[in-house]
C-alpha atoms as a PDB file:
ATOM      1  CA  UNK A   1       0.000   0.000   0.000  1.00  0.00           C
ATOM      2  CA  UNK A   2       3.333   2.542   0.580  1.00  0.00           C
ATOM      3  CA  UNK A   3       4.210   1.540  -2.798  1.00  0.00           C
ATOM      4  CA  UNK A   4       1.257   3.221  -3.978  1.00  0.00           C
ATOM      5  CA  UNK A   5       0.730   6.068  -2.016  1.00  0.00           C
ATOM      6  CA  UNK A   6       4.707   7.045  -3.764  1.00  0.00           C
ATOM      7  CA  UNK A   7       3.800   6.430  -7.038  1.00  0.00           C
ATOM      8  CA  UNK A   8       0.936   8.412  -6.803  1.00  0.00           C
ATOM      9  CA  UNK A   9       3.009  11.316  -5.153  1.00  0.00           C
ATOM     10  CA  UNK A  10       5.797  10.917  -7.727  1.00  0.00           C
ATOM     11  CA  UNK A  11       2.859  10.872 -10.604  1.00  0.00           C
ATOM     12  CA  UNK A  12       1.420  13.681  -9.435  1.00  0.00           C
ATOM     13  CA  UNK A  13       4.481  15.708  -8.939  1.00  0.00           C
ATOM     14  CA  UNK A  14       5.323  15.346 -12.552  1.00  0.00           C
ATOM     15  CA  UNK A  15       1.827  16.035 -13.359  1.00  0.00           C
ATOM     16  CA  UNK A  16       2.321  19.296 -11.796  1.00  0.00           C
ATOM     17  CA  UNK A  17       5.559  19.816 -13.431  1.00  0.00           C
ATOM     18  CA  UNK A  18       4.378  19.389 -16.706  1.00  0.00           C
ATOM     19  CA  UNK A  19       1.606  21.279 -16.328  1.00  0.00           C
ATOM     20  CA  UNK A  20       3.709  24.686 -14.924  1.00  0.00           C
ATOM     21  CA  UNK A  21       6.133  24.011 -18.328  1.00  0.00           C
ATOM     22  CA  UNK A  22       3.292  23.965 -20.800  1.00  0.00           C
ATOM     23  CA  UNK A  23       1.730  26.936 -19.669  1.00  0.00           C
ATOM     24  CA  UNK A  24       4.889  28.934 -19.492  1.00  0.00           C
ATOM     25  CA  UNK A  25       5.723  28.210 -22.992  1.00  0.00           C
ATOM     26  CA  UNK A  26       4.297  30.442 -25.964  1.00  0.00           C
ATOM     27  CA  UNK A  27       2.310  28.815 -28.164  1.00  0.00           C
ATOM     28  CA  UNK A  28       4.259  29.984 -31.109  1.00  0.00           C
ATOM     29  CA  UNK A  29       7.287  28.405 -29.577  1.00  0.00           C
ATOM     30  CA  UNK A  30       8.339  25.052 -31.603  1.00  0.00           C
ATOM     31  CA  UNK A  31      10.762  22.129 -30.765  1.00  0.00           C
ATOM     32  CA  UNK A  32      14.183  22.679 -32.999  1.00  0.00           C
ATOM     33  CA  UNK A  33      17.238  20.787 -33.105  1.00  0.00           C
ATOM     34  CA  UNK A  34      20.527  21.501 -34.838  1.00  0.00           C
ATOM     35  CA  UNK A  35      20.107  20.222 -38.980  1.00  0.00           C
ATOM     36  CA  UNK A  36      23.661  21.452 -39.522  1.00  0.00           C
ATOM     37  CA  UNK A  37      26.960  21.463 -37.575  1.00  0.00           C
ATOM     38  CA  UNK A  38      27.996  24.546 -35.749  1.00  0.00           C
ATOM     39  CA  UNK A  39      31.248  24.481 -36.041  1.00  0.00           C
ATOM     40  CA  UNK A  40      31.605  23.328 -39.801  1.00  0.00           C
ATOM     41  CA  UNK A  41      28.313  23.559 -41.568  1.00  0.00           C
ATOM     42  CA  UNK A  42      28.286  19.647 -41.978  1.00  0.00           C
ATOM     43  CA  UNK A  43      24.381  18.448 -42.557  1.00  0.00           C
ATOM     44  CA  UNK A  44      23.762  16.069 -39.950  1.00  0.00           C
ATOM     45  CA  UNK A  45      20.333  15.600 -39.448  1.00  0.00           C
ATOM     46  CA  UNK A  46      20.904  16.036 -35.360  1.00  0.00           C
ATOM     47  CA  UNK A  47      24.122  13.827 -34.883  1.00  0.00           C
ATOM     48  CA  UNK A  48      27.417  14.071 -33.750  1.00  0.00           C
ATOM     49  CA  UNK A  49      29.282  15.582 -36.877  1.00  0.00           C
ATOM     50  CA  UNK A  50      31.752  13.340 -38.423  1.00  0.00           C
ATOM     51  CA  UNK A  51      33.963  15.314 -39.640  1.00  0.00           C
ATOM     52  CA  UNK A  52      34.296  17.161 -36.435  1.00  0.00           C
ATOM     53  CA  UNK A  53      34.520  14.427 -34.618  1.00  0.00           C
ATOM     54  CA  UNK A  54      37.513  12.623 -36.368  1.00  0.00           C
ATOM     55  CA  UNK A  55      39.257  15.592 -36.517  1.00  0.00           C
ATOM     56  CA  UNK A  56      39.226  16.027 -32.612  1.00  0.00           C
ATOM     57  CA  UNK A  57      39.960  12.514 -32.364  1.00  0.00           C
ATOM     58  CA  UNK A  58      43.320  13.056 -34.705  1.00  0.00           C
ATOM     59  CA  UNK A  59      44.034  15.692 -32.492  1.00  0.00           C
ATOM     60  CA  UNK A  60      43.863  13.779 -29.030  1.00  0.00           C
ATOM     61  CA  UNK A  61      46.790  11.362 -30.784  1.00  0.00           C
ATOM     62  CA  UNK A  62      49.236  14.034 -31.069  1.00  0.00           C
END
């Protein structure tokens, strides 16, 4: 019975969470993530950038 009693407190504090975030974002606000890398311009559709990433790699040998 404890058990449930903390699942319903944890539910219900995330509940309240979620509801305070939705109603303090604007409506005209929309979910983005990075297309392109920042450093290079690479298209990566969100992922670690290959190019970048070899190139630090090449530099953590010398």
């Amino acid at each position: 019975m404890v058990i449930v009693w903390i699942g319903l407190g944890i539910g219900v504090l995330l509940a309240i969470i979620l509801i305070k975030k939705i109603t303090k974002t604007s409506p005209r606000d929309s979910f983005r993530f990075g297309v392109y890398c920042k450093k290079c311009g690479y298209k990566t559709n969100g992922l670690k950038c290959p190019r970048c990433e070899s190139a630090s790699n090449r530099q953590s040998w010398k």
